[in-house]
N, C-alpha and C. Protein backbone atom coordinates (compact mmCIF):
# COMPACT_ATOMS: atom_id res chain seq x y z
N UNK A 1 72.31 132.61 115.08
CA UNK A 1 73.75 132.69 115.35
C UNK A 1 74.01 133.94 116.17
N UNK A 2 74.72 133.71 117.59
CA UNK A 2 75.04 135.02 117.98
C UNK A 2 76.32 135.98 117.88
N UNK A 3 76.62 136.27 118.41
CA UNK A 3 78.11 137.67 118.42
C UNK A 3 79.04 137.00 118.14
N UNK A 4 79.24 135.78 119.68
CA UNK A 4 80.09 134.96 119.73
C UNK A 4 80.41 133.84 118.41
N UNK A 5 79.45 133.09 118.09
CA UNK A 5 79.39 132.50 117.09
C UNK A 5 80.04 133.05 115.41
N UNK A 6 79.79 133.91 115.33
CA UNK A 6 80.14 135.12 114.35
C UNK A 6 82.02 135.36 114.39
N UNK A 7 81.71 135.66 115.38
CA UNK A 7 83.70 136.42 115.77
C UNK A 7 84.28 135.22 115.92
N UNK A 8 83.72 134.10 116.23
CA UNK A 8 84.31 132.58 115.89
C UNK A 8 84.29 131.91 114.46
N UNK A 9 83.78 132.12 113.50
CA UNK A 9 83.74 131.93 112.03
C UNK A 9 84.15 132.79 111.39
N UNK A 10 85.00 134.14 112.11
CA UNK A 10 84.88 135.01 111.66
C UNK A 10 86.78 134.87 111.44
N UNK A 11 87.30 134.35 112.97
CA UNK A 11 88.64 133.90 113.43
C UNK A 11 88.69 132.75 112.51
N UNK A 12 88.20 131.48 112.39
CA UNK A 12 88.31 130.42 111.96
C UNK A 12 88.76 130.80 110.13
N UNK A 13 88.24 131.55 109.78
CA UNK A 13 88.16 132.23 107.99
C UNK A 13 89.15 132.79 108.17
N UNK A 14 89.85 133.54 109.25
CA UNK A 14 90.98 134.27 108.88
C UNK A 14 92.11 133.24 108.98
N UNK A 15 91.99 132.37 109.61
CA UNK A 15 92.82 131.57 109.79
C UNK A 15 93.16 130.71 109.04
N UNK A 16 92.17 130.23 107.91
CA UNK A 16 92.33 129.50 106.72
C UNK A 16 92.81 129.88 106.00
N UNK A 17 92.47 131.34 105.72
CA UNK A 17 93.00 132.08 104.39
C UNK A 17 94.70 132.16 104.58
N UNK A 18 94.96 132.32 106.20
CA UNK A 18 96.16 132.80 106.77
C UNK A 18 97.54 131.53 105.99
N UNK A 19 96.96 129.82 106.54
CA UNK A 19 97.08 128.89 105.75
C UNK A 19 97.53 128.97 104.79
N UNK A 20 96.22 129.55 104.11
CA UNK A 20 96.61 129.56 102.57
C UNK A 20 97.47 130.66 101.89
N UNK A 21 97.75 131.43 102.52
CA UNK A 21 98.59 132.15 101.82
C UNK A 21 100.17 131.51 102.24
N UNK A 22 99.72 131.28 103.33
CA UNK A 22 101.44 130.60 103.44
C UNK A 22 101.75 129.30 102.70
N UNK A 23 101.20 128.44 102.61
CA UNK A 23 100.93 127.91 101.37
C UNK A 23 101.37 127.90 99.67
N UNK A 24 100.77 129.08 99.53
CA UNK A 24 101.15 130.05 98.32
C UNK A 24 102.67 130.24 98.76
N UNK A 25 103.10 130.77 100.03
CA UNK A 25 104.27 131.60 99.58
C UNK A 25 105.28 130.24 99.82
N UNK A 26 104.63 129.16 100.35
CA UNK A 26 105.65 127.58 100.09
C UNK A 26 105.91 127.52 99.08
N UNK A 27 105.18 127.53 98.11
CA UNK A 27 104.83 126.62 96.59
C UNK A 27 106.04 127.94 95.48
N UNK A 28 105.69 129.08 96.03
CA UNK A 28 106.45 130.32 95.52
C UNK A 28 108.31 130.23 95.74
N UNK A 29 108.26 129.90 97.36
CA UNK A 29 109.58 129.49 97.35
C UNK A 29 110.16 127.86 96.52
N UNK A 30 109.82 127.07 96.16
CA UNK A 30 109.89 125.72 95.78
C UNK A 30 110.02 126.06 93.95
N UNK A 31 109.11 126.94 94.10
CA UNK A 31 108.90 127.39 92.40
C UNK A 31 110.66 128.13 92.50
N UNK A 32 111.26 128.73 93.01
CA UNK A 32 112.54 129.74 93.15
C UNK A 32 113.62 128.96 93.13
N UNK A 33 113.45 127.62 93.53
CA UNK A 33 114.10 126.95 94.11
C UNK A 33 114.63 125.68 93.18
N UNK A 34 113.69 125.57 92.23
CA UNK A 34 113.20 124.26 90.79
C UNK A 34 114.08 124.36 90.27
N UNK A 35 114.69 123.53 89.36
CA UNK A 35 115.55 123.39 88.14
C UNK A 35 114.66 123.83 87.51
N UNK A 36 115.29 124.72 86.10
CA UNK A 36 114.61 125.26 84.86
C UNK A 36 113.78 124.49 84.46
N UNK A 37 113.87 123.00 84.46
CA UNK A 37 112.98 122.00 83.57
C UNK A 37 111.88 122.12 84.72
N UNK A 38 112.12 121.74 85.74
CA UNK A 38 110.44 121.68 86.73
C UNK A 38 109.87 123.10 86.25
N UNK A 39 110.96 124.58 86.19
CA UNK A 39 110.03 125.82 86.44
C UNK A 39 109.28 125.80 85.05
N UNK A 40 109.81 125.64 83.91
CA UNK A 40 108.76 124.74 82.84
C UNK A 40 107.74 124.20 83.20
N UNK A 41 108.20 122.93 83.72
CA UNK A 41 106.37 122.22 83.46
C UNK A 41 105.38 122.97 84.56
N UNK A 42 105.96 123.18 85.59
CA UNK A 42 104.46 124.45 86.51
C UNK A 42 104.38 125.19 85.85
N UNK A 43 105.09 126.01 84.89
CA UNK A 43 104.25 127.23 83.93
C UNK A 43 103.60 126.91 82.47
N UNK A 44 103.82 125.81 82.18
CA UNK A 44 103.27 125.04 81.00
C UNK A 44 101.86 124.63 81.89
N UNK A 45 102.06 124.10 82.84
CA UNK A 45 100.42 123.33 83.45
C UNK A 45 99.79 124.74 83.66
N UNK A 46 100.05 125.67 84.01
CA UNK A 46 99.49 126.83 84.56
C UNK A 46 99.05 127.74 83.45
N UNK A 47 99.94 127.77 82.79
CA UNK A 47 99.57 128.90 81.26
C UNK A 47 99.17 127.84 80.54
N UNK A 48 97.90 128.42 79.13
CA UNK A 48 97.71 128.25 78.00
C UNK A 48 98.15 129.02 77.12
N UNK A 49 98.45 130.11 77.02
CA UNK A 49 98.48 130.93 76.21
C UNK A 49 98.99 132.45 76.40
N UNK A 50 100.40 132.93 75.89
CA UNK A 50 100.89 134.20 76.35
C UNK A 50 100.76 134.75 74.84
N UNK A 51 100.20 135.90 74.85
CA UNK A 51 100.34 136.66 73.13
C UNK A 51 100.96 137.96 73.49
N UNK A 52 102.15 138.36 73.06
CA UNK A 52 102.68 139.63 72.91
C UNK A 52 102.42 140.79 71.95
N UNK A 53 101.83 141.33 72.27
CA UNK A 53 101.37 142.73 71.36
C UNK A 53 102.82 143.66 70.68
N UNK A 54 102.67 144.36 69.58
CA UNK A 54 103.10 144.93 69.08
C UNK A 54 104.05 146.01 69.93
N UNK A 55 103.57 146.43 70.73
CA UNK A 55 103.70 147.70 72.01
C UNK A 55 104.37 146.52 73.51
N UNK A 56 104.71 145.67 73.02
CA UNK A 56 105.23 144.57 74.37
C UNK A 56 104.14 144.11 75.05
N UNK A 57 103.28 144.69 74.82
CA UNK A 57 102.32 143.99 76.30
C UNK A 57 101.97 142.85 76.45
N UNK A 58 101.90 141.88 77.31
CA UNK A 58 101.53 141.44 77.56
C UNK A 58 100.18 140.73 77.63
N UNK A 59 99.23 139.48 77.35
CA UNK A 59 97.90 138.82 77.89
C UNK A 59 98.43 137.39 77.77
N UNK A 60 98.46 136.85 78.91
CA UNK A 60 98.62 135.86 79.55
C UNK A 60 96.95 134.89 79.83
N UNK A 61 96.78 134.10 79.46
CA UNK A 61 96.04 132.85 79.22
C UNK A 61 95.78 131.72 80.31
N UNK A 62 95.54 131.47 81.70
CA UNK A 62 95.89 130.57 82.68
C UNK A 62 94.70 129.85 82.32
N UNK A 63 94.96 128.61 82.68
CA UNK A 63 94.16 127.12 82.30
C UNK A 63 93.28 127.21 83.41
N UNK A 64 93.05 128.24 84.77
CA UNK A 64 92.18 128.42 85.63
C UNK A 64 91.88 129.69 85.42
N UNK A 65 90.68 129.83 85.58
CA UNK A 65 90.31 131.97 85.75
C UNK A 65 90.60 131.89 87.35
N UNK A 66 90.38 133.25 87.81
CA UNK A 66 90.92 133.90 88.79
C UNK A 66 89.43 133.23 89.96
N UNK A 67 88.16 133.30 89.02
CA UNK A 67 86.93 133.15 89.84
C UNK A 67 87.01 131.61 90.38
N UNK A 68 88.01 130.40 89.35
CA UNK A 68 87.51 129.32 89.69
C UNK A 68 88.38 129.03 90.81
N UNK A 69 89.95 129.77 91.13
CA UNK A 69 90.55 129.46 91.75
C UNK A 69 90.04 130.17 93.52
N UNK A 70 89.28 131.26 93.48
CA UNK A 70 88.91 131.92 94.34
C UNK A 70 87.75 130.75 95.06
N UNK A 71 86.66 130.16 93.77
CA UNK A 71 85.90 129.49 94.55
C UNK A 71 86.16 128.14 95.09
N UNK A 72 87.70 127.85 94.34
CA UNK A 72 87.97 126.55 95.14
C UNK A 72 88.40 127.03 96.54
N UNK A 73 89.24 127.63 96.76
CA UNK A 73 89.24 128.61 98.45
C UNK A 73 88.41 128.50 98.87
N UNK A 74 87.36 128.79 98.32
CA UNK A 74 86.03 129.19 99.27
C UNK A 74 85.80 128.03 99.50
N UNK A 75 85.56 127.37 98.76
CA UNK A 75 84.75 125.65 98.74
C UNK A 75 86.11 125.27 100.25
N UNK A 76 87.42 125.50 99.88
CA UNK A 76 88.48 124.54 101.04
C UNK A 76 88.07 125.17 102.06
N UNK A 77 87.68 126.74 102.49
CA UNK A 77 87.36 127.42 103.67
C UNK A 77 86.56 126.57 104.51
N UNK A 78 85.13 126.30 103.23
CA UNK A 78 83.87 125.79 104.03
C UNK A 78 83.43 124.85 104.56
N UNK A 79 84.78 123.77 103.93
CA UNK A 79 84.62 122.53 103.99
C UNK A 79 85.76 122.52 105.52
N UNK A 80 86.48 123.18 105.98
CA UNK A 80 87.07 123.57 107.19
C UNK A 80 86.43 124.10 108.45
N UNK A 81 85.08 124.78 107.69
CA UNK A 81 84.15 125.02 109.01
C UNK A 81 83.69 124.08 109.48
N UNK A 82 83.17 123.27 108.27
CA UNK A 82 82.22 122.44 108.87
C UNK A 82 82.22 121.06 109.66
């Protein structure tokens, strides 16, 4: 693979991710936008589990970890290169 090839997969990845964040910030506005009952069921599908500590804090529970949602990205990136 040369220079060119490189700074071309290199553009193509930024450009997916670029996608995807706008994406995200669709789904973010739509989420703003929901009747209370929809903003329910996306945070019911999304959370399992919120436990409040003594001291307020917070641990929040999502039905995806952070790694599986990262490698589905990756997996949509690669499957865009190819």
């Amino acid at each position: 693979m040369d220079a060119c090839e490189s700074v071309r997969d290199v553009d193509r990845l930024c450009s997916d991710m670029g996608k995807q964040i706008s994406q995200l910030q669709s789904w973010s506005a739509l989420y703003n936008d929901a009747e209370p009952s929809v903003k329910k069921m996306i945070a019911t599908s999304l959370i399992s589990r919120v436990t409040v500590s003594k001291d307020y804090s917070l641990d929040i529970q999502f039905n995806i970890s952070y790694e599986q949602f990262l490698s589905e990205s990756e997996k949509n990136i690669m499957a865009n290169l190819a």
